[in-house]
C-alpha atoms as a PDB file:
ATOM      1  CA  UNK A   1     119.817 128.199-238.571  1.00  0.00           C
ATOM      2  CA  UNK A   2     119.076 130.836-235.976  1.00  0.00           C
ATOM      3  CA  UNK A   3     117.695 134.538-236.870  1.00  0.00           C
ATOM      4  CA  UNK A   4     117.683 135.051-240.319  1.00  0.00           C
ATOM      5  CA  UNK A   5     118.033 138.653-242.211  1.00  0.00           C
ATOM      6  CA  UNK A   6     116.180 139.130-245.281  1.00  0.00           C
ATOM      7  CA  UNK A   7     117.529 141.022-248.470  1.00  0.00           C
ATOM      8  CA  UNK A   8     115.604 144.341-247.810  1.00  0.00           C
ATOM      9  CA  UNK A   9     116.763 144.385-244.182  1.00  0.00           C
ATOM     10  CA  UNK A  10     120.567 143.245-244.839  1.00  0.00           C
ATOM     11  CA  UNK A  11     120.783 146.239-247.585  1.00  0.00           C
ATOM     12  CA  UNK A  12     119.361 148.058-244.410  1.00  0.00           C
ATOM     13  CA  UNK A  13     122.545 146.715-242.146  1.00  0.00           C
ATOM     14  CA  UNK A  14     125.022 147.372-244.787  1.00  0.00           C
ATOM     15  CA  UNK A  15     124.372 150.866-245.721  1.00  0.00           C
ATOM     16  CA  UNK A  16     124.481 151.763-241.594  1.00  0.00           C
ATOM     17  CA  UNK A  17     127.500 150.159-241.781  1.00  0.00           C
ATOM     18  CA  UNK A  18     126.660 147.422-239.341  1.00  0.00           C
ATOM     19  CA  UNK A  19     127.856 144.695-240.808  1.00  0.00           C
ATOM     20  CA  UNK A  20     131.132 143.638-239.627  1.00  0.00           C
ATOM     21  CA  UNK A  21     131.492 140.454-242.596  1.00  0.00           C
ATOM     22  CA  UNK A  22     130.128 138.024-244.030  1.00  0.00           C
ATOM     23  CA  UNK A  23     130.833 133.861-244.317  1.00  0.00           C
ATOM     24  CA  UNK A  24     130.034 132.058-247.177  1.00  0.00           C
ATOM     25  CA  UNK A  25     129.726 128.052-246.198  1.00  0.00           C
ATOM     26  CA  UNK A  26     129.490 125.289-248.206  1.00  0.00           C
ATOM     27  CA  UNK A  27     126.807 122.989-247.937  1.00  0.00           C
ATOM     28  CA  UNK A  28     127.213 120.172-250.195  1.00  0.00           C
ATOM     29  CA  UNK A  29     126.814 121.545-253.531  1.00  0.00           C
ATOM     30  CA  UNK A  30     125.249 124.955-252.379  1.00  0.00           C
ATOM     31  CA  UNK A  31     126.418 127.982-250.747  1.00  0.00           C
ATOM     32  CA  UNK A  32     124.726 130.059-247.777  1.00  0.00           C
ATOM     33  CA  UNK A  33     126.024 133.087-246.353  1.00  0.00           C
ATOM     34  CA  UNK A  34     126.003 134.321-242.549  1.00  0.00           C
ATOM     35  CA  UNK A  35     126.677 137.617-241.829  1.00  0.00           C
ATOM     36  CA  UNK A  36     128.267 139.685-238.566  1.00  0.00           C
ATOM     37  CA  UNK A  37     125.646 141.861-236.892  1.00  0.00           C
ATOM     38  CA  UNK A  38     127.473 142.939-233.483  1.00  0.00           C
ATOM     39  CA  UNK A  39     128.616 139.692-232.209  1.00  0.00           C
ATOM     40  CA  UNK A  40     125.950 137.827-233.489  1.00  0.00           C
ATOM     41  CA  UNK A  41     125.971 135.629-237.114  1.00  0.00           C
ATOM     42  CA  UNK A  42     122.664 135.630-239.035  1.00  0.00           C
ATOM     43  CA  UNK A  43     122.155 133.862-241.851  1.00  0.00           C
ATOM     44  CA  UNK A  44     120.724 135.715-245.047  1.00  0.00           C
ATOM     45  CA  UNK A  45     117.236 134.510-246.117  1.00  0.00           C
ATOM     46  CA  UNK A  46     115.126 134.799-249.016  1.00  0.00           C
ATOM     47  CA  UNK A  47     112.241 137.257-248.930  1.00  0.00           C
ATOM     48  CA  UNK A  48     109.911 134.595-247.658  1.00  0.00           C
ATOM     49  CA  UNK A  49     112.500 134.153-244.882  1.00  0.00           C
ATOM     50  CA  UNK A  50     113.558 130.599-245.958  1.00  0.00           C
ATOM     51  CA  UNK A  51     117.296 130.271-246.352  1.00  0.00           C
ATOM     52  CA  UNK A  52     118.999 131.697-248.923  1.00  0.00           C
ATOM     53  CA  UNK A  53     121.732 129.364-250.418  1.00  0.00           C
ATOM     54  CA  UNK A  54     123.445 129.826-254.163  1.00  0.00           C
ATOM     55  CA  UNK A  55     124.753 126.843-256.492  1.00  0.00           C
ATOM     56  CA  UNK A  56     128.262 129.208-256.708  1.00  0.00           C
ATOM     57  CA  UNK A  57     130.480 130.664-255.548  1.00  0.00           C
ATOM     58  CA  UNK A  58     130.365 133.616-258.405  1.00  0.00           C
ATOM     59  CA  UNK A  59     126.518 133.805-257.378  1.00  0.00           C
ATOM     60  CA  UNK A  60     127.622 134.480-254.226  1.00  0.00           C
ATOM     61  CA  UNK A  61     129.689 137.112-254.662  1.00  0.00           C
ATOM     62  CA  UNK A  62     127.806 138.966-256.964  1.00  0.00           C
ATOM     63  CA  UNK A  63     124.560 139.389-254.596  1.00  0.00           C
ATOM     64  CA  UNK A  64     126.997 140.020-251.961  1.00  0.00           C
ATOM     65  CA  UNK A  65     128.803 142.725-254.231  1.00  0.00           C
ATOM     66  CA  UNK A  66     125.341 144.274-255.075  1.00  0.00           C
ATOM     67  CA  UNK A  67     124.575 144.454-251.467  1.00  0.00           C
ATOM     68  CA  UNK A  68     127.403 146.185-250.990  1.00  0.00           C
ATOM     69  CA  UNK A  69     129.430 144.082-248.496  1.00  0.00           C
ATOM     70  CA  UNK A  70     133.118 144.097-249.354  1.00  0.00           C
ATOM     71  CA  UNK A  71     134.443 142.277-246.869  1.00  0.00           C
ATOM     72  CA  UNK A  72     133.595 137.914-246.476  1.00  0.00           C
ATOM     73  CA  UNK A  73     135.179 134.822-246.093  1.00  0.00           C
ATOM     74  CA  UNK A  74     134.787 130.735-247.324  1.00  0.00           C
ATOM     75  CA  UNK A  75     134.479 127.987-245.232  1.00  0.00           C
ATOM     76  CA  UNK A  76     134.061 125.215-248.127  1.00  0.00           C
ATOM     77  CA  UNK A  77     135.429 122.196-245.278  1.00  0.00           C
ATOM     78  CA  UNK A  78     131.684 120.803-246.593  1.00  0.00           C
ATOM     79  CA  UNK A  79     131.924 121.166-249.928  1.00  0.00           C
ATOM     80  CA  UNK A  80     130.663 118.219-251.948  1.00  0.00           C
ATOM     81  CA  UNK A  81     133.693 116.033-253.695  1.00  0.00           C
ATOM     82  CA  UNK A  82     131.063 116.563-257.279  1.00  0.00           C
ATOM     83  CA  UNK A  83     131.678 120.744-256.722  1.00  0.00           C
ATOM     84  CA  UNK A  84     135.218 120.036-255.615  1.00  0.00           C
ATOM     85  CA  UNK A  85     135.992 118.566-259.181  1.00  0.00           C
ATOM     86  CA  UNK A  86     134.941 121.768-260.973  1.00  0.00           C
END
């Protein structure tokens, strides 16, 4: 993973209205989320900058929601066969 954004400074992005969207991508049986800066992707981090990844997709969506990004899409192609089954 390249540059990272951490929750305080994505909040920052989204209410300037600078981000474009945001992926969600499977990884196994977790989720991460990369979002559009420009024409750059940076993947959200936690606040100690490590990456930030979710066991669902409802987590996902409700940090996303509470950050206030509308728009995002799902690339589960590496979703684990386990979370598949659910």
């Amino acid at each position: 993973m390249g540059d990272m954004v951490k929750p305080e400074t994505l909040r920052a992005l989204v209410e300037a209205g600078s981000v474009r969207d945001a992926l969600v991508t499977a990884d196994g049986r977790k989720w991460h989320v990369e979002i559009s800066v420009g024409m750059a992707r940076r993947a959200v981090a936690t606040r100690r900058g490590q990456l930030r990844q979710w066991s669902s997709l409802d987590a996902v969506a409700r940090y996303l929601r509470g950050m206030g990004v509308a728009r995002w899409m799902v690339d589960a192609a590496d979703m684990s066969e386990q979370e598949a089954m659910l």
